[in-house]
C-alpha atoms as a PDB file:
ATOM      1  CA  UNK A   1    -211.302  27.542  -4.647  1.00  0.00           C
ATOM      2  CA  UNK A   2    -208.480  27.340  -6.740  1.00  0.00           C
ATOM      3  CA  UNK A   3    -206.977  24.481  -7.108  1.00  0.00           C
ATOM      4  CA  UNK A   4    -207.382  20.396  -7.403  1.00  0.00           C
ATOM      5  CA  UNK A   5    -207.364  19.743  -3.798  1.00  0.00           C
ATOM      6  CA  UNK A   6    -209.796  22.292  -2.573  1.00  0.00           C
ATOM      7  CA  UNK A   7    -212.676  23.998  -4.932  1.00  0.00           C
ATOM      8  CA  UNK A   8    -214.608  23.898  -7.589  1.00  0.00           C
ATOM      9  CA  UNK A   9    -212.509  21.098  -9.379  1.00  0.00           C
ATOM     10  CA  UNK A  10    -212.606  19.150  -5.854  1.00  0.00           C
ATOM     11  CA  UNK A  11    -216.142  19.403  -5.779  1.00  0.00           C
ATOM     12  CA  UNK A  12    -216.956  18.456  -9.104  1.00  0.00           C
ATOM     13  CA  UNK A  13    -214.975  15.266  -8.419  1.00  0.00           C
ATOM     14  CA  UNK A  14    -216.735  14.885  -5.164  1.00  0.00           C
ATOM     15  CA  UNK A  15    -220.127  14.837  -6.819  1.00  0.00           C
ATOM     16  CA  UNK A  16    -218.645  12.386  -9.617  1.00  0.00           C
ATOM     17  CA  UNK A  17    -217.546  10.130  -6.850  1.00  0.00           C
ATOM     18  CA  UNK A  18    -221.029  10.406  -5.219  1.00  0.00           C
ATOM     19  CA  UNK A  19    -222.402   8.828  -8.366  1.00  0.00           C
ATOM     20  CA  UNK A  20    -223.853  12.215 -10.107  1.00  0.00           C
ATOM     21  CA  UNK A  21    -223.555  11.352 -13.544  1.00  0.00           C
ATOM     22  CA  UNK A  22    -223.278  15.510 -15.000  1.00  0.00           C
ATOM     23  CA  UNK A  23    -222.345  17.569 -12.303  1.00  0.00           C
ATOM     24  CA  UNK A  24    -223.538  21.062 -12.222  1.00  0.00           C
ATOM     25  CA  UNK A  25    -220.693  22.844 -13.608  1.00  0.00           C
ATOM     26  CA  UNK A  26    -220.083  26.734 -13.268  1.00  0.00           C
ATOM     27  CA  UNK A  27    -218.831  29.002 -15.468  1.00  0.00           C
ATOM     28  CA  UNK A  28    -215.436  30.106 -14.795  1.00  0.00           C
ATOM     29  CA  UNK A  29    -216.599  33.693 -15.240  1.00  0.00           C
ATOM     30  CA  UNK A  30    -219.415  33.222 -13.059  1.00  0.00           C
ATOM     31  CA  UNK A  31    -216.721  32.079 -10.036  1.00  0.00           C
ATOM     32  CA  UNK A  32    -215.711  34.755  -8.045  1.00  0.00           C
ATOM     33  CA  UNK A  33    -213.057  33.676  -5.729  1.00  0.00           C
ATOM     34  CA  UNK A  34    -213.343  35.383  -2.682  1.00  0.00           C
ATOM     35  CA  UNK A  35    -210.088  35.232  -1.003  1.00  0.00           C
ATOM     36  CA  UNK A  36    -208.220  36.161  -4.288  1.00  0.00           C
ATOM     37  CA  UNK A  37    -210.821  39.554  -3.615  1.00  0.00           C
ATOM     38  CA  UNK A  38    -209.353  40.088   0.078  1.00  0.00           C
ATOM     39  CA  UNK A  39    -205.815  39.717  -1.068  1.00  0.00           C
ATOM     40  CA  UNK A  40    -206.248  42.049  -3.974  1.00  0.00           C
ATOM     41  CA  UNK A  41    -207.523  45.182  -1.910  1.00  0.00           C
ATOM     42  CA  UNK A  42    -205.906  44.142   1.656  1.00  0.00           C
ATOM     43  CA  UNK A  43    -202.192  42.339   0.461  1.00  0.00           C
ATOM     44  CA  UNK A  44    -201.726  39.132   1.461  1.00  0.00           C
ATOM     45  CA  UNK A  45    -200.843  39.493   5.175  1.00  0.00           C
ATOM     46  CA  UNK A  46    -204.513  40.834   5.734  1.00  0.00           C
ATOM     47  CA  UNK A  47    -205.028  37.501   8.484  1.00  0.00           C
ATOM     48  CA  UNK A  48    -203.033  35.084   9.694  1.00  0.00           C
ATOM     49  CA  UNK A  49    -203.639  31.315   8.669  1.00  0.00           C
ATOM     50  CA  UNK A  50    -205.574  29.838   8.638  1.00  0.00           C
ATOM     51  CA  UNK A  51    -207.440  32.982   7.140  1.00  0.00           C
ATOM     52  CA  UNK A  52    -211.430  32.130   7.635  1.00  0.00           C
ATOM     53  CA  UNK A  53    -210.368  30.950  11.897  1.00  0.00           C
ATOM     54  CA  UNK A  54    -208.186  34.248  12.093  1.00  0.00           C
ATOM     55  CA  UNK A  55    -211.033  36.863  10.251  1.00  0.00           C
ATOM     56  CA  UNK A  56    -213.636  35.586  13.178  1.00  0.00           C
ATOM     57  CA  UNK A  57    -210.991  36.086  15.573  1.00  0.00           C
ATOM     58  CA  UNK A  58    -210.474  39.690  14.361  1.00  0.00           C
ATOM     59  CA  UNK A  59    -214.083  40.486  14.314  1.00  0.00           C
ATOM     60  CA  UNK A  60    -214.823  38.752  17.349  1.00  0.00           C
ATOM     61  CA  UNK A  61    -217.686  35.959  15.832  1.00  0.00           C
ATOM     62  CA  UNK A  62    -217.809  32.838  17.444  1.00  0.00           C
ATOM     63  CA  UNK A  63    -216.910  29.516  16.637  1.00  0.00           C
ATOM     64  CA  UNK A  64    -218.728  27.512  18.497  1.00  0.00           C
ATOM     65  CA  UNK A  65    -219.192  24.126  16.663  1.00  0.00           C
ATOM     66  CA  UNK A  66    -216.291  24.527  14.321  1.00  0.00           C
ATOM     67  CA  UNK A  67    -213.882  21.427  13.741  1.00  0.00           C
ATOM     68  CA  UNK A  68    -211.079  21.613  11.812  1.00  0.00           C
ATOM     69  CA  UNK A  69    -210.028  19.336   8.927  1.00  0.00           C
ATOM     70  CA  UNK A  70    -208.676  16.945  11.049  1.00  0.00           C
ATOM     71  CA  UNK A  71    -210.995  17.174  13.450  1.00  0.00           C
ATOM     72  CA  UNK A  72    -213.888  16.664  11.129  1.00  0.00           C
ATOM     73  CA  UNK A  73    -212.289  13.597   9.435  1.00  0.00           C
ATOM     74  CA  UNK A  74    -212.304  11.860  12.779  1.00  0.00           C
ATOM     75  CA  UNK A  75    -215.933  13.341  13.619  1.00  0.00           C
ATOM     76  CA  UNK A  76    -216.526  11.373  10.655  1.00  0.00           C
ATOM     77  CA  UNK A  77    -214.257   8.572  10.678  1.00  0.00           C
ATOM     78  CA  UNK A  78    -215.938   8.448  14.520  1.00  0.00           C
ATOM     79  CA  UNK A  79    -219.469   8.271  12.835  1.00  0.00           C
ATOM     80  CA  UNK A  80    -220.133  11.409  15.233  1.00  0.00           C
ATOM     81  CA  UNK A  81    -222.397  13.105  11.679  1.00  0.00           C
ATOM     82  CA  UNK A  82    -224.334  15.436  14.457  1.00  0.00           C
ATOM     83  CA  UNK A  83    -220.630  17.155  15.508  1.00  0.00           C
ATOM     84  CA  UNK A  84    -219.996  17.189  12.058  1.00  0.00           C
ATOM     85  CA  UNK A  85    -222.985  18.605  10.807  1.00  0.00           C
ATOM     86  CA  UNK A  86    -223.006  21.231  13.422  1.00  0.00           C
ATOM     87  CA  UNK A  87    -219.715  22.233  12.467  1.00  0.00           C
ATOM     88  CA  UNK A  88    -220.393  22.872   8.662  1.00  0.00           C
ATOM     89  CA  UNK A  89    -223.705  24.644  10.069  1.00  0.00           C
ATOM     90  CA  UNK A  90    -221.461  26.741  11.728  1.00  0.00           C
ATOM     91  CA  UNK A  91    -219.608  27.678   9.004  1.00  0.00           C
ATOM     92  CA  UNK A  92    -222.152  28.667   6.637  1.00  0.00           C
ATOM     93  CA  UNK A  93    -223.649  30.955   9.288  1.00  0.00           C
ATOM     94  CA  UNK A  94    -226.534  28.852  10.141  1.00  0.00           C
ATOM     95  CA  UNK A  95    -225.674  28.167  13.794  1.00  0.00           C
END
């Protein structure tokens, strides 16, 4: 959630492109940042990358429904929104 490419920045942009005229914006101390938390107390060789796939592997939770990046771009590019909405489901714990 650092950077340009992928976070809060990203998202702001995101919502600007999506025609919200003020974005919510967040506080940057109200941001907590939680990988920068899991390398701080476990070093930075605490999972492998990519990080979020290898932590279920290590605590054995599924991942059923999850695409990757490239896999969701063509989910979407593909117009399959059900694969791709199960797949973000899945990520927020909802599925």
């Amino acid at each position: 959630m650092r950077n340009i490419n992928y976070g809060f920045e990203a998202i702001q942009y995101r919502a600007t492109v999506l025609g919200i005229r003020k974005p919510f914006e967040i506080p940057d101390d109200k941001k907590f940042d939680l990988a920068r938390v899991l390398i701080d107390i476990y070093g930075k060789k605490y999972a492998d990358h990519p990080r979020l796939v290898s932590i279920l592997e290590q605590n054995k939770i599924s991942s059923k429904n999850w695409l990757n990046g490239d896999d969701e771009a063509n989910a979407f590019k593909n117009k399959e929104f059900v694969k791709l909405h199960q797949s973000t489901l899945a990520k927020v714990g909802h599925l």
